[in-house]
Protein backbone atom coordinates (compact mmCIF):
# COMPACT_ATOMS: atom_id res chain seq x y z
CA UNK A 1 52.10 38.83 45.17
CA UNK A 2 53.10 38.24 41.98
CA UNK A 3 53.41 34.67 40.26
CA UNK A 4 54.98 33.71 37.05
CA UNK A 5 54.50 30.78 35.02
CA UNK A 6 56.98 29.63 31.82
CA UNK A 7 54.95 26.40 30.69
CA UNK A 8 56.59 24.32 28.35
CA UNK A 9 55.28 20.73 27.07
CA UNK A 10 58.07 18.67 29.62
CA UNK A 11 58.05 21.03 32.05
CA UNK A 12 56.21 24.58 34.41
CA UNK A 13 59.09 26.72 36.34
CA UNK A 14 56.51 28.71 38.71
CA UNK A 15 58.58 31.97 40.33
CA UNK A 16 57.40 34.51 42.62
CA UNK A 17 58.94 36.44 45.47
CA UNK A 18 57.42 35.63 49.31
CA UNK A 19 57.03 38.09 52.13
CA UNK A 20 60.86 38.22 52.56
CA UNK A 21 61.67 39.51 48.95
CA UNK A 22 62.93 36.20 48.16
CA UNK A 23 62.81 34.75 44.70
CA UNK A 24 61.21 31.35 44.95
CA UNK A 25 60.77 28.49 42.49
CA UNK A 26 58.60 25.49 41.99
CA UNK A 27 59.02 23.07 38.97
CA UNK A 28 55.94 20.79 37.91
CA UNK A 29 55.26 19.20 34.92
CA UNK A 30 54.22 20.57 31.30
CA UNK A 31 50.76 21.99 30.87
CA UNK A 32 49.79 22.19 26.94
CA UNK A 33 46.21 22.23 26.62
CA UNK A 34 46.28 20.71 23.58
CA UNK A 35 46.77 17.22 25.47
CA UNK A 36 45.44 18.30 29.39
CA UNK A 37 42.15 20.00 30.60
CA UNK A 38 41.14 22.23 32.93
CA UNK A 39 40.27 19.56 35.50
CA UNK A 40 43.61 17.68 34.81
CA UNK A 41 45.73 20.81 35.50
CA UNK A 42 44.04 21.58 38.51
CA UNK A 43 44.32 18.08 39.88
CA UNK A 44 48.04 18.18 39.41
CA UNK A 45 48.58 21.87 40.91
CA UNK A 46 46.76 20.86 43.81
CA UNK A 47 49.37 18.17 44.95
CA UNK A 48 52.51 19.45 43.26
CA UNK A 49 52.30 23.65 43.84
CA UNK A 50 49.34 24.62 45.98
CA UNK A 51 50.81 23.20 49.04
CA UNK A 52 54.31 24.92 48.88
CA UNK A 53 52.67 28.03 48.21
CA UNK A 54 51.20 31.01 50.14
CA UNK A 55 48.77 30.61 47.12
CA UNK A 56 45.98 33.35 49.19
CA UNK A 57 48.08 36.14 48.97
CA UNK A 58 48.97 35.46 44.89
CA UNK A 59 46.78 38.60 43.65
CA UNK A 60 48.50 38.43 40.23
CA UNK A 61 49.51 35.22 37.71
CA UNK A 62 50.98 35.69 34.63
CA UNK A 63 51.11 32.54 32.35
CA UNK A 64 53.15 31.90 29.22
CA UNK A 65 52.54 28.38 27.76
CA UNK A 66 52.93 26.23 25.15
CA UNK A 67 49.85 25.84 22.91
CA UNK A 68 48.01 28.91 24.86
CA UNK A 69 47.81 30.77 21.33
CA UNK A 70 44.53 30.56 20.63
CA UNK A 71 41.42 31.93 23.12
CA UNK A 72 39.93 28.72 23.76
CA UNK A 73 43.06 26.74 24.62
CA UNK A 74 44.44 30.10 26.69
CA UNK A 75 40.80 29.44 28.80
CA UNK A 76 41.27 26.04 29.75
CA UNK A 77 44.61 27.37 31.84
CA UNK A 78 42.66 30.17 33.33
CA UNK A 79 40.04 28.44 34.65
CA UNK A 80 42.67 25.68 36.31
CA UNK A 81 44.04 28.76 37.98
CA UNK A 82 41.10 30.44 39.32
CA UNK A 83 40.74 27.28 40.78
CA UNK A 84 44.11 27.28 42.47
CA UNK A 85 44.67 30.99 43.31
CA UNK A 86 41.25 32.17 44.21
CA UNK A 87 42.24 35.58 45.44
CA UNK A 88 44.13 36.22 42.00
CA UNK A 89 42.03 39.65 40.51
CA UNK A 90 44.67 39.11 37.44
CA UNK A 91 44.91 35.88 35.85
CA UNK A 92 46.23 36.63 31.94
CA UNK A 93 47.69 33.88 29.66
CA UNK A 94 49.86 33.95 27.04
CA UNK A 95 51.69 31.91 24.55
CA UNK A 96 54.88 31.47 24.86
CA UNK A 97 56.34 32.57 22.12
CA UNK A 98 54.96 36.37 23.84
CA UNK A 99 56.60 35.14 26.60
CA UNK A 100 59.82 34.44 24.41
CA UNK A 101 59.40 38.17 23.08
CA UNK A 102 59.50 40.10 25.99
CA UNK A 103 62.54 37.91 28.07
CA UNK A 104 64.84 38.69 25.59
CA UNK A 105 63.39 41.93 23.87
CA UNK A 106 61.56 44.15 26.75
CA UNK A 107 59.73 46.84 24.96
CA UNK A 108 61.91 46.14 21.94
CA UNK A 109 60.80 44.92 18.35
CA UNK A 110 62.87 41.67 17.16
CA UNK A 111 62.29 38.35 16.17
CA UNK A 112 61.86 35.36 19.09
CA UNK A 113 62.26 32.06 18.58
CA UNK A 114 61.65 29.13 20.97
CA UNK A 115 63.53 26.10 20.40
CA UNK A 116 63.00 23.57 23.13
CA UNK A 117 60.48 20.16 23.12
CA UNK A 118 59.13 22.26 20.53
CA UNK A 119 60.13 24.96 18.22
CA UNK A 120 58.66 28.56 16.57
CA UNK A 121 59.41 31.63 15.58
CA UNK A 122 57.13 34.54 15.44
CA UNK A 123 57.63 38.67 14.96
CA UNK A 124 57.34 40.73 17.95
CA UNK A 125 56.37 44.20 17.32
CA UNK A 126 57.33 45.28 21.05
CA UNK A 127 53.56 44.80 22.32
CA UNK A 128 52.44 41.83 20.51
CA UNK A 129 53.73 38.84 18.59
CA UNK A 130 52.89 38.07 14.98
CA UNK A 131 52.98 34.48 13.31
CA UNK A 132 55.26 34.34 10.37
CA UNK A 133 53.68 30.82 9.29
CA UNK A 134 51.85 28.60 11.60
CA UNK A 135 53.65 26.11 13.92
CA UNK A 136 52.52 22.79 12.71
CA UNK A 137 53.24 20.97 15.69
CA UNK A 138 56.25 18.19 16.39
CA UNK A 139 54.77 15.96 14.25
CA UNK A 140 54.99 17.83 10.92
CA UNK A 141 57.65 20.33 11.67
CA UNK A 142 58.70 22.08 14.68
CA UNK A 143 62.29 21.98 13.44
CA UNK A 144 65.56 21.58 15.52
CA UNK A 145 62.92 21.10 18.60
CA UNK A 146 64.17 18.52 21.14
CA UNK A 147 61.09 16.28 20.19
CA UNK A 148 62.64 16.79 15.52
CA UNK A 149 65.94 15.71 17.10
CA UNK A 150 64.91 12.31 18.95
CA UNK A 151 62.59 11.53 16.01
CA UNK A 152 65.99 11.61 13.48
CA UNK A 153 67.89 10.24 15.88
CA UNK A 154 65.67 7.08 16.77
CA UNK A 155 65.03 6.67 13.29
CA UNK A 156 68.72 6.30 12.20
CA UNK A 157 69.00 4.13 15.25
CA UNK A 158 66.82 1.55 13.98
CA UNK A 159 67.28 2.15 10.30
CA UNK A 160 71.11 1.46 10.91
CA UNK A 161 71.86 4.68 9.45
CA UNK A 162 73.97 5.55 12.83
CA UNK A 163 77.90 5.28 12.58
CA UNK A 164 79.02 2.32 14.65
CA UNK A 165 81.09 4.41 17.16
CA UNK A 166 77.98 6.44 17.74
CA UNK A 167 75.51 3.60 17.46
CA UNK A 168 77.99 1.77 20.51
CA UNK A 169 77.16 5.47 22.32
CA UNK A 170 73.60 5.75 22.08
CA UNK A 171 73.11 1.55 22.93
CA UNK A 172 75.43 2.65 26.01
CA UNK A 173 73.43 5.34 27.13
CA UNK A 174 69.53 4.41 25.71
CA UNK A 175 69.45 0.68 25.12
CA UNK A 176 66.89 1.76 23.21
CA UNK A 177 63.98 -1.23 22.49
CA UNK A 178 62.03 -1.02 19.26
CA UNK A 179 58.81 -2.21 20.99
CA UNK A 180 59.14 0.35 23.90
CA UNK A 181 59.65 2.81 21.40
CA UNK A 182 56.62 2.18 19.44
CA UNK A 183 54.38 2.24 22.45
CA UNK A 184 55.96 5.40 23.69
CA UNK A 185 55.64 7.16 20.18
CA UNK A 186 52.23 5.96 19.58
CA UNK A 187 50.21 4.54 22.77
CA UNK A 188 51.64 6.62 25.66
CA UNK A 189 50.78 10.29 26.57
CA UNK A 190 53.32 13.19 25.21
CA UNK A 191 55.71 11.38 22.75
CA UNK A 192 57.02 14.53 22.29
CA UNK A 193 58.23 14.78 25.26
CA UNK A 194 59.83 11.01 25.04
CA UNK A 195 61.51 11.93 21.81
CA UNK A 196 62.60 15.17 23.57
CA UNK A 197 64.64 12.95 26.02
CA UNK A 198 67.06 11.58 23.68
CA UNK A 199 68.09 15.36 22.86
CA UNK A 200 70.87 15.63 25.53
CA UNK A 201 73.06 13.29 23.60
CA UNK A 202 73.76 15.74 20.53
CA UNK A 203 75.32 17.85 22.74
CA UNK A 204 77.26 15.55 24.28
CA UNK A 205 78.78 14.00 20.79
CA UNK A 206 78.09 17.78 18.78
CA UNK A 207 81.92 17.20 17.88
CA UNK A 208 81.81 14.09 15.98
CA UNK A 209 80.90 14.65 12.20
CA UNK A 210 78.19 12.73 12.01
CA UNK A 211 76.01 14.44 14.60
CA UNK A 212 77.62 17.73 13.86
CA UNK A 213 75.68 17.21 10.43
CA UNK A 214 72.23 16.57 11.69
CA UNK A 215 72.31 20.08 13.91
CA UNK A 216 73.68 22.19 11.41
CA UNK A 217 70.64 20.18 8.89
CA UNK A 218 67.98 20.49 11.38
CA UNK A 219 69.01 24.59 12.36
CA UNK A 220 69.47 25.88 8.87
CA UNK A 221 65.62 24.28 8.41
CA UNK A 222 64.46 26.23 11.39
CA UNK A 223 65.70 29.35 10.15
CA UNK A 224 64.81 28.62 6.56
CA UNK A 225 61.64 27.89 7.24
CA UNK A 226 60.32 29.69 10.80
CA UNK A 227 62.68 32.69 11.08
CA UNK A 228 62.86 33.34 7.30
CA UNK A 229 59.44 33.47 7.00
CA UNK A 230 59.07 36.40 8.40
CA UNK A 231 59.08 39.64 6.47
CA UNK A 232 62.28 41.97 6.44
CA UNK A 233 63.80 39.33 8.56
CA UNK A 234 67.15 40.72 7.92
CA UNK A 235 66.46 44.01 9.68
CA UNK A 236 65.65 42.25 12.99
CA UNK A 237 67.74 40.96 15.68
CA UNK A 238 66.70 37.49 16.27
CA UNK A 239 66.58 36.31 20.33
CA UNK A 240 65.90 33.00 21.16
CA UNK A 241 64.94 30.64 24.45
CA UNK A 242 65.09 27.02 24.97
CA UNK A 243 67.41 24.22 26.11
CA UNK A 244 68.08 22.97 22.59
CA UNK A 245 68.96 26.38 21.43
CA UNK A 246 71.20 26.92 24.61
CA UNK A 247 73.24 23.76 24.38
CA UNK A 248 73.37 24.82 20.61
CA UNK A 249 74.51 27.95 20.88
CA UNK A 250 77.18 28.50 18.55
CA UNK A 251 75.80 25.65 15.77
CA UNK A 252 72.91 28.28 16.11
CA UNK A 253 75.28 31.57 15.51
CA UNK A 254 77.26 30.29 12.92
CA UNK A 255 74.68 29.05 10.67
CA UNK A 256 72.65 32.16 11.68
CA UNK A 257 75.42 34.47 10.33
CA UNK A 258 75.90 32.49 7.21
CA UNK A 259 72.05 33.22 6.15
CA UNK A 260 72.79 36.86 6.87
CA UNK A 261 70.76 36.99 9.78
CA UNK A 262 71.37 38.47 13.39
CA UNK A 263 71.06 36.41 16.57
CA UNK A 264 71.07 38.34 20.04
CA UNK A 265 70.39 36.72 22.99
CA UNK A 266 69.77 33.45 23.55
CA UNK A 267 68.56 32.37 26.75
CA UNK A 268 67.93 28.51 28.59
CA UNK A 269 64.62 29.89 29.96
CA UNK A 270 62.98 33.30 29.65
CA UNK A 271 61.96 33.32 33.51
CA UNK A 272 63.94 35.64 34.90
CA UNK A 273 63.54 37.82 32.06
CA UNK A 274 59.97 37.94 32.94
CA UNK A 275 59.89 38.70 36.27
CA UNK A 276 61.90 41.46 35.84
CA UNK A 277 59.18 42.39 32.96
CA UNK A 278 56.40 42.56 34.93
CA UNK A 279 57.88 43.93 37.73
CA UNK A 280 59.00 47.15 35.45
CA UNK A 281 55.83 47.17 33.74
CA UNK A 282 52.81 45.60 35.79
């Protein structure tokens, strides 16, 4: 059998189909290896997906993560899943902006964009991707990512830089506490993914002015500098996959269209689109 794995830094949607033909799903958390080991993804797997899986008979894993770009960080996930599938004769890992690439491209050439806890954008040539510029990471840019959005909007929060109607809205729904905040941001484990929760109320208040402002800001700097980046960007059709980018689907498309660039499809996660990938071509 089969498995496939979209990893992103909040959460892992694992699919495969079981001995009826049935398409089966299993959510755990994130795995970036830039903040777990080997050891500490294999310790969660064995509680949260080994169990509820007939994980003897998976032959085959293919793994798209965040932060699997480089060798070393792409071996710390493979060696967590030899651990977990033993009978696997295939374990491959890729980033996921690859994984990006081929959900919404196939075998075609484009250029795929992730905008989700995090954000990139990288040229895919219809085998392999190609980084335009290097993602920096949430901390320096990562731009219209889920994690860039709760960093502007806690900071207005506390900075009293927030309307009053929408300050009353985000005290309703957060009640956010500058000390909790702090040791989130800088004591706790994944930040990103804290600052990533606070996402969900842009599109819930996208109409008012205010917030409309700080999408439109935060897009046109993703595309200025991740999708612009790369060369003869123009030419390309531009696909994307991620919450953030779903939810912001027409910010995305109008702004897109004013830079004079084309966006195709835009997807909330590229799973299905890679099952049906490997399944054509594995």
């Amino acid at each position: 059998m089969i498995l496939v794995a979209d990893s992103g830094s909040t959460k892992t949607e694992w699919w495969w189909y079981n001995e009826n033909n049935e398409l089966m799903k299993i959510i755990t958390i994130g795995f970036n290896p830039y903040f777990i080991d080997s050891e500490g993804i294999s310790s969660v797997l064995k509680t949260t997906l080994q169990p509820f899986i007939n994980y003897q008979k998976i032959d085959k894993v293919f793994f798209y993560g965040s932060g699997c770009a480089s060798q070393s960080n792409a071996t710390i996930v493979e060696i967590a899943c030899k651990q977990i599938f033993p009978n696997a004769l295939k374990i491959e890992v890729y980033p996921d902006t690859l994984g990006c690439a081929r959900a919404v491209f196939g075998l075609k050439e484009g250029i795929a964009g992730i905008m989700g806890t995090g954000s990139n954008a990288v040229y895919y040539d219809s085998k392999t991707t190609v980084e335009c510029v290097p993602s920096l990471g949430y901390i320096i840019a990562d731009e219209a990512s889920g994690a860039r959005f709760g960093t502007i909007l806690i900071r207005e929060y506390f900075k009293n830089e927030m309307p009053s109607d929408i300050k009353f809205e985000f005290e309703k729904k957060y009640n956010p506490k500058l000390e909790q905040v702090l040791d989130a941001v800088y004591r706790q484990s994944h930040p990103n993914r804290f600052l990533a929760s606070f996402c969900d109320f842009l599109s819930v208040h996208k109409n008012h002015p205010y917030i409309d402002n700080i999408i439109r800001c935060e897009i046109r700097a993703f595309l200025k500098f991740q999708v612009c980046k790369c060369e003869d960007y123009k030419e390309y059709t531009l696909g994307l996959v991620g919450s953030v980018a779903y939810y912001l689907e027409s910010f995305l498309r109008e702004e897109a269209a004013s830079m004079g660039i084309k966006v195709g499809k835009i997807l909330r996660s590229p799973i299905e689109g890679l099952i049906e990938f490997h399944q054509n071509y594995n």
